[in-house]
PDB file of N, CA and C in Angstrom:
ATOM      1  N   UNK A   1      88.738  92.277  93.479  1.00  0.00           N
ATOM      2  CA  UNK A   1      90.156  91.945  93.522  1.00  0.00           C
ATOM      3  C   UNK A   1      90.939  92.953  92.690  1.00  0.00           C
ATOM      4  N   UNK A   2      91.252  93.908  93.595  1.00  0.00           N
ATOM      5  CA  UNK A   2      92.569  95.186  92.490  1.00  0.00           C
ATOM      6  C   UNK A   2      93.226  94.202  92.664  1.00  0.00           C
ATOM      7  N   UNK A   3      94.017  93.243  92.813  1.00  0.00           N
ATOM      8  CA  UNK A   3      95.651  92.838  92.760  1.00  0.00           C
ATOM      9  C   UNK A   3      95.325  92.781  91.135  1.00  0.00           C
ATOM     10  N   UNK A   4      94.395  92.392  90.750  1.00  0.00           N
ATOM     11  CA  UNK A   4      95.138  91.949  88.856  1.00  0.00           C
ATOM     12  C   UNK A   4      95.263  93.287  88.282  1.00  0.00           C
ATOM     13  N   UNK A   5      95.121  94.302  88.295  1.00  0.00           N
ATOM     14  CA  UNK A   5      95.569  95.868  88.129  1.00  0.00           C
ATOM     15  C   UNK A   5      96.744  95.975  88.140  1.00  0.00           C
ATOM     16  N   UNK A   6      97.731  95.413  89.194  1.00  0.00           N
ATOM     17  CA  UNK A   6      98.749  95.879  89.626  1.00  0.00           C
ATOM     18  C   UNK A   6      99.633  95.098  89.127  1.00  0.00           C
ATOM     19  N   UNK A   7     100.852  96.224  88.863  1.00  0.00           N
ATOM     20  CA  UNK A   7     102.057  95.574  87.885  1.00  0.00           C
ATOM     21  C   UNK A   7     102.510  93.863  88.298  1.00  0.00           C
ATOM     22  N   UNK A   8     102.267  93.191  87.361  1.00  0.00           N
ATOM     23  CA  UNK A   8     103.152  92.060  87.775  1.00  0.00           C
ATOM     24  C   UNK A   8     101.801  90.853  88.226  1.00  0.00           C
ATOM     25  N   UNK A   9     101.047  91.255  88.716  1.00  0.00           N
ATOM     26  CA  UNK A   9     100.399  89.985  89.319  1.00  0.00           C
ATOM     27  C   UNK A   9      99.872  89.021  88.522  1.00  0.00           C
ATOM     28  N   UNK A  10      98.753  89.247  87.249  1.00  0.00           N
ATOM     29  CA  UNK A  10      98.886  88.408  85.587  1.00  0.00           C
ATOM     30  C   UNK A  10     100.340  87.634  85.722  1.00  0.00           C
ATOM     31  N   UNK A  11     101.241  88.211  85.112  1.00  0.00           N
ATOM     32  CA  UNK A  11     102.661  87.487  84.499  1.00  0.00           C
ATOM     33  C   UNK A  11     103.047  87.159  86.106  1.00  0.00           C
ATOM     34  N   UNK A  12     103.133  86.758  86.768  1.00  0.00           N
ATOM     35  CA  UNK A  12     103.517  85.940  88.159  1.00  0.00           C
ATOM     36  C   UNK A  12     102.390  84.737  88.108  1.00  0.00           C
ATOM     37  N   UNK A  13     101.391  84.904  88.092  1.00  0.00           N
ATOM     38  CA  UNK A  13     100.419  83.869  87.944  1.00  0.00           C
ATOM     39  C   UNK A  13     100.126  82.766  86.717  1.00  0.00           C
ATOM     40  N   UNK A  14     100.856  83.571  85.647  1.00  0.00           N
ATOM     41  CA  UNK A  14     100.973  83.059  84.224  1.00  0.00           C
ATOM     42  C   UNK A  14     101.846  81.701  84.259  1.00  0.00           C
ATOM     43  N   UNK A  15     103.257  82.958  84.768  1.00  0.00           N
ATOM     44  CA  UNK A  15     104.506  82.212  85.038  1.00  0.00           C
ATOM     45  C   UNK A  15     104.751  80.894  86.136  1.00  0.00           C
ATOM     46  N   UNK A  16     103.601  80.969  87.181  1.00  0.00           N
ATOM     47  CA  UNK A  16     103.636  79.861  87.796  1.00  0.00           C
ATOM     48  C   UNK A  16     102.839  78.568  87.614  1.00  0.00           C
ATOM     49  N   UNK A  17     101.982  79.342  86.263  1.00  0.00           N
ATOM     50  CA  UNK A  17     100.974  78.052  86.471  1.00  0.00           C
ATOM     51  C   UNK A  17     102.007  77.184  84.864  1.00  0.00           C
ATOM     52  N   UNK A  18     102.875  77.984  84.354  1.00  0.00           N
ATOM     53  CA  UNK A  18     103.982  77.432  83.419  1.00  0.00           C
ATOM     54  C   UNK A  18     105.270  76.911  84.130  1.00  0.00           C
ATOM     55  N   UNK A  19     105.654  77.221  84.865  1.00  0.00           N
ATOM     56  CA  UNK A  19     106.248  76.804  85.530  1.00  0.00           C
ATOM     57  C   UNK A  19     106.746  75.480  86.651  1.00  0.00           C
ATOM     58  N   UNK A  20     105.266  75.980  86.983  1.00  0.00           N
ATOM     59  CA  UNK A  20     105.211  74.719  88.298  1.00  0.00           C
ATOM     60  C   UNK A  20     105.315  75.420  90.070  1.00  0.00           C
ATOM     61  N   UNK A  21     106.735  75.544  89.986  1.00  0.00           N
ATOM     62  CA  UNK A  21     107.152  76.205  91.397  1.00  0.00           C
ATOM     63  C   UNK A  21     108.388  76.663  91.307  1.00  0.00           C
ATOM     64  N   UNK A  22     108.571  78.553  91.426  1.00  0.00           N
ATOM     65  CA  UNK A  22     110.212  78.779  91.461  1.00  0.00           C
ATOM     66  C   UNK A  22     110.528  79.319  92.746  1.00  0.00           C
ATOM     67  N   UNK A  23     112.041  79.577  92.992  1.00  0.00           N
ATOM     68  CA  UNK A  23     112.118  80.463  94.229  1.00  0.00           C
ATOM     69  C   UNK A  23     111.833  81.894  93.590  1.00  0.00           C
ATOM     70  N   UNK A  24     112.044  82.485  95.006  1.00  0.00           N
ATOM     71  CA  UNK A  24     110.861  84.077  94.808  1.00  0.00           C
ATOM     72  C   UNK A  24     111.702  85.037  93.350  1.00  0.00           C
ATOM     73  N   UNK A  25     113.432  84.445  93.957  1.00  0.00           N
ATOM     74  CA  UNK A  25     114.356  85.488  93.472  1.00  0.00           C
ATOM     75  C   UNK A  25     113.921  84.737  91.346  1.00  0.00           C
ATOM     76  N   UNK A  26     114.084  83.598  91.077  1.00  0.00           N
ATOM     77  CA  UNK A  26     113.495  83.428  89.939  1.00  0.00           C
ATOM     78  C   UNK A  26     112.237  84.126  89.387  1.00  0.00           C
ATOM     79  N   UNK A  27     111.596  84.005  90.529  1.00  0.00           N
ATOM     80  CA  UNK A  27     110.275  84.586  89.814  1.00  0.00           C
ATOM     81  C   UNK A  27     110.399  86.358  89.391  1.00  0.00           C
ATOM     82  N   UNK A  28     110.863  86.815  90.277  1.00  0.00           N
ATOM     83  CA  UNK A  28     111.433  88.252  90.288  1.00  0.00           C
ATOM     84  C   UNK A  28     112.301  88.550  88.482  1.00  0.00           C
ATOM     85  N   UNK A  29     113.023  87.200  88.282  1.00  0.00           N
ATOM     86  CA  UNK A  29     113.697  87.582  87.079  1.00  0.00           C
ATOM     87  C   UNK A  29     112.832  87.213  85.665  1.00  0.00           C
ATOM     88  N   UNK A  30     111.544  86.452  86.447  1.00  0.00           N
ATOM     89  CA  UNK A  30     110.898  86.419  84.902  1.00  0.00           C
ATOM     90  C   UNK A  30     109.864  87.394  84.779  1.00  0.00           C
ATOM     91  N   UNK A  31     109.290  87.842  86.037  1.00  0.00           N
ATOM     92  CA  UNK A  31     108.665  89.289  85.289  1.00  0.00           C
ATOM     93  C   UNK A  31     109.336  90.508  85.751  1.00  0.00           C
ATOM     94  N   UNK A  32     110.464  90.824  85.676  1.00  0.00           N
ATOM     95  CA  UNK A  32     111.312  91.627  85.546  1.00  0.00           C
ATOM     96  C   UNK A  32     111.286  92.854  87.122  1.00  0.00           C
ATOM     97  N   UNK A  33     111.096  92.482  88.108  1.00  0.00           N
ATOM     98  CA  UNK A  33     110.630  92.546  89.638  1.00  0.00           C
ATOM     99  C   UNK A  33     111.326  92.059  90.551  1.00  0.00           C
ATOM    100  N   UNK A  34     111.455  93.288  91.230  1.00  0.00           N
ATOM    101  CA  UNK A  34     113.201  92.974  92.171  1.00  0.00           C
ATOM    102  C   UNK A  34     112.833  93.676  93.765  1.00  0.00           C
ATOM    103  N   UNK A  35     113.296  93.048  95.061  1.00  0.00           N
ATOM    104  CA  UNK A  35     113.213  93.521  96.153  1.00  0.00           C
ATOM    105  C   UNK A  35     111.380  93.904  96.494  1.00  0.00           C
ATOM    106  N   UNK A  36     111.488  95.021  97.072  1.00  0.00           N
ATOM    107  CA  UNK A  36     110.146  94.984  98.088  1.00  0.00           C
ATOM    108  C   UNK A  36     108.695  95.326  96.955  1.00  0.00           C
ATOM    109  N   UNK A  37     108.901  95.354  95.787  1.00  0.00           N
ATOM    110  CA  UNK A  37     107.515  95.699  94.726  1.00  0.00           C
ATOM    111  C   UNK A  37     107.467  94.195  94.627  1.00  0.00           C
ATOM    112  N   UNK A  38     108.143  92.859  94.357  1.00  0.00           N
ATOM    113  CA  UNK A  38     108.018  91.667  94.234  1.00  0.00           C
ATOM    114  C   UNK A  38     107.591  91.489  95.578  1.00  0.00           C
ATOM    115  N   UNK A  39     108.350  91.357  96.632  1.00  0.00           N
ATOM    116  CA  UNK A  39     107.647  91.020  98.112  1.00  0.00           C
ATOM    117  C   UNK A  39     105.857  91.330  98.228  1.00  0.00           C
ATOM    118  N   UNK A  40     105.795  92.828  97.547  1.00  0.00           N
ATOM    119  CA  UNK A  40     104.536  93.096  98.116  1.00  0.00           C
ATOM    120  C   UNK A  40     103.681  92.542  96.998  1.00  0.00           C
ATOM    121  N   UNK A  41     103.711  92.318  95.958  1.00  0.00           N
ATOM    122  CA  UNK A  41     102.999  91.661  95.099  1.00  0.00           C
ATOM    123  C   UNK A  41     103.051  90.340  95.673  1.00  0.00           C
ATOM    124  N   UNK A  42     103.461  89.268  95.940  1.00  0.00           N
ATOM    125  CA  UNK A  42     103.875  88.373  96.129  1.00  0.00           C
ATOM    126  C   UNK A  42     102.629  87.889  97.449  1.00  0.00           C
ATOM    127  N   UNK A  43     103.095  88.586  98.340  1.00  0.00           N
ATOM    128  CA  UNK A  43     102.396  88.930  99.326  1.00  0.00           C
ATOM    129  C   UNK A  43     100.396  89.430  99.754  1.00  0.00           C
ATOM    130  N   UNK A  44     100.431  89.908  98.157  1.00  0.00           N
ATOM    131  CA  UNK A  44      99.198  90.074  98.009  1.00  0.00           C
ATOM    132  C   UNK A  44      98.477  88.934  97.147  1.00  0.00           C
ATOM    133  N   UNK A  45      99.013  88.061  96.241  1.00  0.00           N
ATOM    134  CA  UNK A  45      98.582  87.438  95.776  1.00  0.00           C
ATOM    135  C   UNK A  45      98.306  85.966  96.939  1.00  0.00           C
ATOM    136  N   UNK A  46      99.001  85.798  97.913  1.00  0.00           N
ATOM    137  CA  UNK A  46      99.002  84.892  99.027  1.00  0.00           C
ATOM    138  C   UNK A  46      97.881  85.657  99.786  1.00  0.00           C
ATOM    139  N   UNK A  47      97.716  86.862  99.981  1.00  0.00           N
ATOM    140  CA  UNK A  47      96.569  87.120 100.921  1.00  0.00           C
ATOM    141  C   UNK A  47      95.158  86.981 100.068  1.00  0.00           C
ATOM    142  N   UNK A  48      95.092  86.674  98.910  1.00  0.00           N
ATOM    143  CA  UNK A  48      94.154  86.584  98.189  1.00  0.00           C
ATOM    144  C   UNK A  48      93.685  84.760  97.832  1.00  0.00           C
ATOM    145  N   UNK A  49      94.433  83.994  98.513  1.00  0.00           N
ATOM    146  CA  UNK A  49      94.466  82.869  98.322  1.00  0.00           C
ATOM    147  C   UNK A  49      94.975  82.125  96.794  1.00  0.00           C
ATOM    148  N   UNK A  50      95.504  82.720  95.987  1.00  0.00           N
ATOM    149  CA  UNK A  50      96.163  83.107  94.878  1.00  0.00           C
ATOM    150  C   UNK A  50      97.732  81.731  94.795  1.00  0.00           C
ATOM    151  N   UNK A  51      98.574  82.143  95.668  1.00  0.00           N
ATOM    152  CA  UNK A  51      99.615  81.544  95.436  1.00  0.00           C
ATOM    153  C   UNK A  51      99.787  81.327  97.038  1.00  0.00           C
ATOM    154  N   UNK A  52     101.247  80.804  97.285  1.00  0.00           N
ATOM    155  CA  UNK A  52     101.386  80.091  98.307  1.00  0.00           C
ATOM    156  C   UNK A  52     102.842  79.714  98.562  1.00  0.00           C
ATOM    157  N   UNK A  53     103.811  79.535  99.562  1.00  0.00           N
ATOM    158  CA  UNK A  53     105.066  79.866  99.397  1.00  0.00           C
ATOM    159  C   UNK A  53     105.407  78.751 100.613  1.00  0.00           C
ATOM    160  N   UNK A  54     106.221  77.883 100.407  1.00  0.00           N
ATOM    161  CA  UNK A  54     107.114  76.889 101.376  1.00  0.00           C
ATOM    162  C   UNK A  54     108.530  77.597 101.597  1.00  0.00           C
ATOM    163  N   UNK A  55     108.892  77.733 102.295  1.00  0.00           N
ATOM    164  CA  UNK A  55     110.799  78.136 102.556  1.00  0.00           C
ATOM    165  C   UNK A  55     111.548  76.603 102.815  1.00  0.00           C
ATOM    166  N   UNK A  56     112.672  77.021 102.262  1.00  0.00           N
ATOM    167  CA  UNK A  56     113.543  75.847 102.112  1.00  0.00           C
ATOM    168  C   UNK A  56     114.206  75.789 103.183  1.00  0.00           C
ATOM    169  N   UNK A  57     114.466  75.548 104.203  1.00  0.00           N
ATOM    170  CA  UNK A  57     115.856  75.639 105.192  1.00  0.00           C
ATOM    171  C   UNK A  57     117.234  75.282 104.627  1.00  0.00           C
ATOM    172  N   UNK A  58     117.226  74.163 103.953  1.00  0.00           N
ATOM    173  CA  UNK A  58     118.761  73.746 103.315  1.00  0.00           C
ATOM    174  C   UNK A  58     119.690  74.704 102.189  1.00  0.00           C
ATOM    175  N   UNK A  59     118.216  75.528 102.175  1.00  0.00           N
ATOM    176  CA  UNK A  59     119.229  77.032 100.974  1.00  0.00           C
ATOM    177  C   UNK A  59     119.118  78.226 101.931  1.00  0.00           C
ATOM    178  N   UNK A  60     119.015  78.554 103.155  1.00  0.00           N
ATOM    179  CA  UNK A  60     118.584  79.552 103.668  1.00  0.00           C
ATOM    180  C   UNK A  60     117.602  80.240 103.668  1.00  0.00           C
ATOM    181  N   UNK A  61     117.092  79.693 103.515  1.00  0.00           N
ATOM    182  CA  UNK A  61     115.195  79.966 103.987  1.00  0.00           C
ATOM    183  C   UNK A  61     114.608  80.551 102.716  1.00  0.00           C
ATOM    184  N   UNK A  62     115.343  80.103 101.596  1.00  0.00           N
ATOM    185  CA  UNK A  62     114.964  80.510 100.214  1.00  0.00           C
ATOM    186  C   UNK A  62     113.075  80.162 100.351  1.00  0.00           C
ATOM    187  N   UNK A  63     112.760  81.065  99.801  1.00  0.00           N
ATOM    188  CA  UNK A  63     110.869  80.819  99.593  1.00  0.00           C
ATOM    189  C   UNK A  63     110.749  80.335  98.089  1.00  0.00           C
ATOM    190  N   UNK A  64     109.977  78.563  98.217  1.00  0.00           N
ATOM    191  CA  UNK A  64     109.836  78.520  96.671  1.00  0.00           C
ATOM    192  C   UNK A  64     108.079  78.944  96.744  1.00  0.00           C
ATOM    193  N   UNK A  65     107.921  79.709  95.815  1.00  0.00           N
ATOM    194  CA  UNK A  65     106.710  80.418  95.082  1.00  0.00           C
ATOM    195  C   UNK A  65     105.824  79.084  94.276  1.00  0.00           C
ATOM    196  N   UNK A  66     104.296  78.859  94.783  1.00  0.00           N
ATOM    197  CA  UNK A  66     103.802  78.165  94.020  1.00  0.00           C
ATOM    198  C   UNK A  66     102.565  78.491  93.738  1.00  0.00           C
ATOM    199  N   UNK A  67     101.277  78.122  93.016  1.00  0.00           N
ATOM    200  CA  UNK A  67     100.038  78.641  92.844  1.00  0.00           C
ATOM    201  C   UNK A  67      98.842  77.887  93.712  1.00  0.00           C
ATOM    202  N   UNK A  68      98.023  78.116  94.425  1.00  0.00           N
ATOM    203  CA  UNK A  68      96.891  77.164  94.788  1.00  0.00           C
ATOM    204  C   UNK A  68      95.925  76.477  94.077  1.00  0.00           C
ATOM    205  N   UNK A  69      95.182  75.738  94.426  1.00  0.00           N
ATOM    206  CA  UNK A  69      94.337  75.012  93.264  1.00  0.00           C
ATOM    207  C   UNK A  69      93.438  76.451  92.333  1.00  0.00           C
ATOM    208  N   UNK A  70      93.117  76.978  93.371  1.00  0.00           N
ATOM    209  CA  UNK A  70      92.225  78.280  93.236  1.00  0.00           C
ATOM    210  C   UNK A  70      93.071  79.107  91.900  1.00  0.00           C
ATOM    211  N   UNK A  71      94.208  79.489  92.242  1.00  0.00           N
ATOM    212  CA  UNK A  71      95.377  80.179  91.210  1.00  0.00           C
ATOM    213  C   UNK A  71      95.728  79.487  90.694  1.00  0.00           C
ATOM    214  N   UNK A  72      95.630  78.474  89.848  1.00  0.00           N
ATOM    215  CA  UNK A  72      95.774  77.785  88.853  1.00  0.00           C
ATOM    216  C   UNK A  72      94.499  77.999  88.080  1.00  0.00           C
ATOM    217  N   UNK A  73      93.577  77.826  88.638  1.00  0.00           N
ATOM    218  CA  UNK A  73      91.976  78.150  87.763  1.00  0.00           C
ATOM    219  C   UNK A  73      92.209  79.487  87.349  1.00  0.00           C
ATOM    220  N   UNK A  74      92.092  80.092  88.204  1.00  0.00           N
ATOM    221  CA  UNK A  74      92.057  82.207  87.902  1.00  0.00           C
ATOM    222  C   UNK A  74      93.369  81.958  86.690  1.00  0.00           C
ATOM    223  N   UNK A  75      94.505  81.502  86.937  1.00  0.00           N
ATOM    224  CA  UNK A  75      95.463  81.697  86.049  1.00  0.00           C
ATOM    225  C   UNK A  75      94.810  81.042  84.510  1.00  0.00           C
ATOM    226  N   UNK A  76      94.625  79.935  84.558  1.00  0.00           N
ATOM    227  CA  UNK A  76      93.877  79.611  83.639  1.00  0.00           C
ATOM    228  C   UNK A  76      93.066  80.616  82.180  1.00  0.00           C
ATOM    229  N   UNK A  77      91.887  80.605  83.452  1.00  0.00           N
ATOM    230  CA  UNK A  77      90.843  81.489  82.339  1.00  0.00           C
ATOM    231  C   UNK A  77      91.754  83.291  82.330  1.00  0.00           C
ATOM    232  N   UNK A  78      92.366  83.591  82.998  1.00  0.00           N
ATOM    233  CA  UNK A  78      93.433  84.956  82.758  1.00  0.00           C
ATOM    234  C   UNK A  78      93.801  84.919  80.971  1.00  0.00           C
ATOM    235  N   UNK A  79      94.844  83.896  80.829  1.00  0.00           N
ATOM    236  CA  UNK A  79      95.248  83.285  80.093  1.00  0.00           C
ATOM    237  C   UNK A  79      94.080  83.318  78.759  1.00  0.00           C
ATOM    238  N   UNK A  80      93.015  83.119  79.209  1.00  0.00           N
ATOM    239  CA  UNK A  80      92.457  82.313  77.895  1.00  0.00           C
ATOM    240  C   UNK A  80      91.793  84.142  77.502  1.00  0.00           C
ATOM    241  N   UNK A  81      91.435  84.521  78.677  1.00  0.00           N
ATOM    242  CA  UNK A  81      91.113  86.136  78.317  1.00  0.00           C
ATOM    243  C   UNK A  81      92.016  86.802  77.185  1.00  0.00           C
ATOM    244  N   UNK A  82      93.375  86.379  77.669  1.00  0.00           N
ATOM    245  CA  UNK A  82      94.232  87.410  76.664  1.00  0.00           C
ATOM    246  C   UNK A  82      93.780  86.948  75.710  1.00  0.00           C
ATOM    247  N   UNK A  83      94.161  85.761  75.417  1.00  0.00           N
ATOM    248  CA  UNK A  83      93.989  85.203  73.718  1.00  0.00           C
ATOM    249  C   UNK A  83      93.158  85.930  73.182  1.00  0.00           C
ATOM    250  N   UNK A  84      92.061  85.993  74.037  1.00  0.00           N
ATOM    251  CA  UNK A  84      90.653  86.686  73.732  1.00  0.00           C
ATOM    252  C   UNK A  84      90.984  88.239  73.224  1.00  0.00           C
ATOM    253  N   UNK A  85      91.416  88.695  73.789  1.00  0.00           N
ATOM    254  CA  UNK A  85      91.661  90.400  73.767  1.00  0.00           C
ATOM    255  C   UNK A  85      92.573  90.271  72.499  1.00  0.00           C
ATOM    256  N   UNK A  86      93.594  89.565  72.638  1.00  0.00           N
ATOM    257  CA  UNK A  86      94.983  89.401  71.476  1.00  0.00           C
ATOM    258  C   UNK A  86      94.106  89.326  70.597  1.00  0.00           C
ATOM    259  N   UNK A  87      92.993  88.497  69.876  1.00  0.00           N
ATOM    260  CA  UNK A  87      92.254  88.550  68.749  1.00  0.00           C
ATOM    261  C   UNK A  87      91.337  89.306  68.379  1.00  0.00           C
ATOM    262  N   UNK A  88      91.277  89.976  69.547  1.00  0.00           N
ATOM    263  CA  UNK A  88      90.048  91.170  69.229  1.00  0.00           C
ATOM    264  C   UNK A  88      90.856  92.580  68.895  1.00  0.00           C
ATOM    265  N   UNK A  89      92.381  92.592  69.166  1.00  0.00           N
ATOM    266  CA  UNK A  89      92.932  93.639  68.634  1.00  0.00           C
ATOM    267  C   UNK A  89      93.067  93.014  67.712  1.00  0.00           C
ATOM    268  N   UNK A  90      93.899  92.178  67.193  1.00  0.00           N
ATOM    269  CA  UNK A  90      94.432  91.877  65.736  1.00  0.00           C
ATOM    270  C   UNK A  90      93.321  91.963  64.731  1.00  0.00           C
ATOM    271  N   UNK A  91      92.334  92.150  65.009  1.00  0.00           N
ATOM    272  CA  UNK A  91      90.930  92.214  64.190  1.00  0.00           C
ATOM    273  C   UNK A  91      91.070  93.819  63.831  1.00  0.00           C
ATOM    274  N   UNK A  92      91.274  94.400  65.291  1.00  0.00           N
ATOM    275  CA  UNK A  92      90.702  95.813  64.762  1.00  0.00           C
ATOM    276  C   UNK A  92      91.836  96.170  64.297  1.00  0.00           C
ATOM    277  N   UNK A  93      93.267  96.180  64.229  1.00  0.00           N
ATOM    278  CA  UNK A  93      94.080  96.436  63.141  1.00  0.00           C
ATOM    279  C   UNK A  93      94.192  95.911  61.778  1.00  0.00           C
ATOM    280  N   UNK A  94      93.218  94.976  61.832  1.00  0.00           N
ATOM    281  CA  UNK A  94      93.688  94.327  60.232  1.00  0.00           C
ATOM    282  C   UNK A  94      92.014  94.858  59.755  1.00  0.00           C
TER     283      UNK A  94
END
């Protein structure tokens, strides 16, 4: 799986499993990801079975962004990795 390489896909997965469920254009403003680099991330994390997207009709076909059972786990232990790494630097600087 390259998608976790690629800018943005961690903090989209982070952000949804904190979240819950946003539309796409929210999600775009919390990891700082705008137009077709969000689409295609977005897009890859759904072809990976990762996340998962309903459209609204009553807002104009707004897409709300959510995680699968699967991307909630991966997001999970992601998560618990950093901590992991976060303490293994703060070690080697102190």
């Amino acid at each position: 799986m390259r998608i976790f390489g690629k800018k943005g896909s961690i903090e989209i997965l982070s952000i949804l499993l904190d979240k819950g469920k946003l539309y796409q254009d929210e999600l775009g403003d919390f990891v700082g990801m705008k137009g077709g680099q969000l689409v295609d991330r977005v897009k890859e994390l759904r072809e990976q079975g990762l996340i998962d997207w309903e459209i609204e009709d009553k807002f104009g076909g707004k897409k709300w962004i959510f995680l699968t059972p699967e991307g909630k786990e991966i997001a999970k232990h992601l998560i618990e990795i950093e901590k992991i790494m976060e303490k293994m630097e703060k070690k080697r600087e102190g």
